[in-house]
C-alpha atoms as a PDB file:
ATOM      1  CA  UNK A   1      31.720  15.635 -23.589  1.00  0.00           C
ATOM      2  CA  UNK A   2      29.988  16.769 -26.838  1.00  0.00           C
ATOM      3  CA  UNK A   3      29.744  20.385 -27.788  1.00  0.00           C
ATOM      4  CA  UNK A   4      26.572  19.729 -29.922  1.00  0.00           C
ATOM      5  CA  UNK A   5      23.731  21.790 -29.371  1.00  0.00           C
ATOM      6  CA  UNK A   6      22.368  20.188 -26.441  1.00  0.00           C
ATOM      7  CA  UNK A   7      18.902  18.004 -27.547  1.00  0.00           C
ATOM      8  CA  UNK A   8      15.254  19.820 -26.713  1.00  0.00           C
ATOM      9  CA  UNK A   9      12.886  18.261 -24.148  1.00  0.00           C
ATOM     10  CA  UNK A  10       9.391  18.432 -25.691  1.00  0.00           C
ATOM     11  CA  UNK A  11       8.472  15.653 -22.968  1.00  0.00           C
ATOM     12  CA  UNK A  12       9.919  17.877 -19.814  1.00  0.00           C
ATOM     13  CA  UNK A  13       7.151  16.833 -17.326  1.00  0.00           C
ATOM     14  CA  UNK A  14       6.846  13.416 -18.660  1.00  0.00           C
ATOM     15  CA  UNK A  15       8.681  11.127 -15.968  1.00  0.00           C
ATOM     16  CA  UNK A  16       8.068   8.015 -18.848  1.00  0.00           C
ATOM     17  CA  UNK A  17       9.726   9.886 -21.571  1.00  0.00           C
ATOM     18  CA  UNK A  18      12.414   7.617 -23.184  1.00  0.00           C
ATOM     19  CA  UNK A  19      15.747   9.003 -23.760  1.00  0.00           C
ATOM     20  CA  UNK A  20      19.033   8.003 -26.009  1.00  0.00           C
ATOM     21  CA  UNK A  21      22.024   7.377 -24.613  1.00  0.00           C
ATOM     22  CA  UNK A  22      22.975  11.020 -26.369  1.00  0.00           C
ATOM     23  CA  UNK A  23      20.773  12.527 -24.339  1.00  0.00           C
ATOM     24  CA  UNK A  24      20.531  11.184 -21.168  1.00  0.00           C
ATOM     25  CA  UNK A  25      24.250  11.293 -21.099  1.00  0.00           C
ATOM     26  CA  UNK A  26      23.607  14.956 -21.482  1.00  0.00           C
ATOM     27  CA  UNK A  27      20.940  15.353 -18.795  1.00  0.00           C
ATOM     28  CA  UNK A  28      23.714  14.194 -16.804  1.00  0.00           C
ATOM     29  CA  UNK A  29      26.498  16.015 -17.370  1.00  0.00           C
ATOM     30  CA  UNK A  30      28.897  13.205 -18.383  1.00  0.00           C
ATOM     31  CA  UNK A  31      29.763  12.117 -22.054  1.00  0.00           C
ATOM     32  CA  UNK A  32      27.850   9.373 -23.792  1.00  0.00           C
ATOM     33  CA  UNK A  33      30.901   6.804 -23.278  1.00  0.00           C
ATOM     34  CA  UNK A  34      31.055   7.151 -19.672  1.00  0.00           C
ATOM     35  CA  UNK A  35      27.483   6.611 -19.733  1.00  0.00           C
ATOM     36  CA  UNK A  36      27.826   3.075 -21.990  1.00  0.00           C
ATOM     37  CA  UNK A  37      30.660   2.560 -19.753  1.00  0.00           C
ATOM     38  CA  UNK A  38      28.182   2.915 -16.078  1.00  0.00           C
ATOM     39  CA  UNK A  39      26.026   0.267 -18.244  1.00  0.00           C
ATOM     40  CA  UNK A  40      28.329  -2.437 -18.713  1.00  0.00           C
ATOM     41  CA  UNK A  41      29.306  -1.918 -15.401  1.00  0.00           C
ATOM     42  CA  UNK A  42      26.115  -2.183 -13.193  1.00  0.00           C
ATOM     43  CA  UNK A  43      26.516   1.473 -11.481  1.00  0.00           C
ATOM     44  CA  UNK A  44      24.564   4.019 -13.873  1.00  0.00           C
ATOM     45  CA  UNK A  45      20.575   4.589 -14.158  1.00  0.00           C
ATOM     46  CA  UNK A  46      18.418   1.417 -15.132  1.00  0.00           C
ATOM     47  CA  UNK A  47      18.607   1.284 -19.418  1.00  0.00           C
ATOM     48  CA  UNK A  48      16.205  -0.283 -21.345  1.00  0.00           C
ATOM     49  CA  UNK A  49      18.234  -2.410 -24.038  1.00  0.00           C
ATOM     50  CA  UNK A  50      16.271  -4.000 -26.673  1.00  0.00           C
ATOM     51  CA  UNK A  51      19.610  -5.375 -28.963  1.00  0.00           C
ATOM     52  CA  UNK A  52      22.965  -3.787 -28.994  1.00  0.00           C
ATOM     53  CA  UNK A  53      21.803  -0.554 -30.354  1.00  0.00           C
ATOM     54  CA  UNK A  54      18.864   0.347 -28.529  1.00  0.00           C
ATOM     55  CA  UNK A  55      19.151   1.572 -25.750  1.00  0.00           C
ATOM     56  CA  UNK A  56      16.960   4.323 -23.896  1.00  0.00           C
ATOM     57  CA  UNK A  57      16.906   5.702 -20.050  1.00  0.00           C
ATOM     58  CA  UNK A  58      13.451   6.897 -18.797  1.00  0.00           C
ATOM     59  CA  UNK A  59      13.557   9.956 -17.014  1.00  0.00           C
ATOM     60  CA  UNK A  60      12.300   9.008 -14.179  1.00  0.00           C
ATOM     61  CA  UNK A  61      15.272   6.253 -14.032  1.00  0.00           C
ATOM     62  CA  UNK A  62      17.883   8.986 -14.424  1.00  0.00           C
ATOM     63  CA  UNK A  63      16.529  11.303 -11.428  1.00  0.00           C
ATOM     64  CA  UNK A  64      16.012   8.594  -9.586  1.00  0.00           C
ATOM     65  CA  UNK A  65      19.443   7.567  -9.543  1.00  0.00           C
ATOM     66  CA  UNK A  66      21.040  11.016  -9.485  1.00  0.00           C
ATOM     67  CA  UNK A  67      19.134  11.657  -6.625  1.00  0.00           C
ATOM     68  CA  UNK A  68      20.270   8.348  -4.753  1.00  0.00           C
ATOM     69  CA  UNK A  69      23.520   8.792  -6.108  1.00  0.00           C
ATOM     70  CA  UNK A  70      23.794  12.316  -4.359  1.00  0.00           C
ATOM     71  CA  UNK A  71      22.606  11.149  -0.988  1.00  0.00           C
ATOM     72  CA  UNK A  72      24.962   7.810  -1.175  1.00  0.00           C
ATOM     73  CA  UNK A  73      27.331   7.976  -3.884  1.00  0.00           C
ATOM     74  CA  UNK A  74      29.193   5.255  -5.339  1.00  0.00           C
ATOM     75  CA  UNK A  75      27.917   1.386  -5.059  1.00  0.00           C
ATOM     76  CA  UNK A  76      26.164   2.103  -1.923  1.00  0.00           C
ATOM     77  CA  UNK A  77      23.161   4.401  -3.744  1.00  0.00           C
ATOM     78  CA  UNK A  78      23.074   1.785  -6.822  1.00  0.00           C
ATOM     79  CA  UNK A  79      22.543  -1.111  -4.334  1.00  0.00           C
ATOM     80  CA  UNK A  80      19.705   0.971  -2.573  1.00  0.00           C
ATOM     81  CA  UNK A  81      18.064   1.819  -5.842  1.00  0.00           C
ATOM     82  CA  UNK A  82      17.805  -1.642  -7.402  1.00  0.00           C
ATOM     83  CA  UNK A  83      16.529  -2.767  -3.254  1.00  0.00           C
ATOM     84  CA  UNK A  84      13.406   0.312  -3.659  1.00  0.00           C
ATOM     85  CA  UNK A  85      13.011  -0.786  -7.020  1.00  0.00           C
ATOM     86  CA  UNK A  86      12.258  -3.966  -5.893  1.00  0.00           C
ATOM     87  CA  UNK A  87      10.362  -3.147  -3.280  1.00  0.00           C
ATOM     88  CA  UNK A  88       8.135  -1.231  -6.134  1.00  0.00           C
ATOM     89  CA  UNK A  89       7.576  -3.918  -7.739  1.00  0.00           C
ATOM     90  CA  UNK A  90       6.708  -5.749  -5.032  1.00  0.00           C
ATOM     91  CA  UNK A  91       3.851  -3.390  -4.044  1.00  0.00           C
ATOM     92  CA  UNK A  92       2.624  -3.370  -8.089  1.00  0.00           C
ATOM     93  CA  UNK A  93       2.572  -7.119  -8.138  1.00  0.00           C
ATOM     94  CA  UNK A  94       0.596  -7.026  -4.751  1.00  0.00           C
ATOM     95  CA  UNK A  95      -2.055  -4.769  -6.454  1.00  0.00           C
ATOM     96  CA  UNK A  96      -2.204  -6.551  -8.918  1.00  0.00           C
ATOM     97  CA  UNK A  97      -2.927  -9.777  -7.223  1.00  0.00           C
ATOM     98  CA  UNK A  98      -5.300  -7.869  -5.320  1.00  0.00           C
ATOM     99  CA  UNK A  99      -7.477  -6.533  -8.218  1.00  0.00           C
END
């Protein structure tokens, strides 16, 4: 993994702060190629990937998945998180039907 000065969090508490691959790679422990590499694969946190070079992981995606990936592990906790992600958006597009 990099040695570089690890990046600051001015957006700590914000669960919709965006992060580079850089950091969230950092964040969780693992270097920014392994990260890519759970991307093209289907098994790290959701990305948001606008082209080939941006690409950003919201916080809340990356705890999200840590935590599912500690109570699972492996392809079991990504297949649960993309089936309560769904179901989230389920309920949002309910509400918003509703309103």
């Amino acid at each position: 993994m990099d040695q570089a000065t690890p990046p600051t969090d001015p957006f700590k508490n914000d669960p919709d702060a965006l992060f580079t691959e850089t950091e969230a790679a950092h964040l969780l422990g693992v270097s920014p190629r392994t990260l890519e590499r759970w991307r093209r694969e289907f098994t790290g946190p959701v990305s948001l990937v606008m082209g080939r070079r941006f690409v950003r992981y919201r916080r809340r995606r990356i705890v999200e998945w840590q935590e599912m990936h500690e109570r699972l592990g492996g392809p079991l906790a990504y297949i649960a998180f993309l089936e309560a992600d769904i179901a989230s958006l389920k309920v949002r597009l309910a509400e918003k039907e509703a309103g």
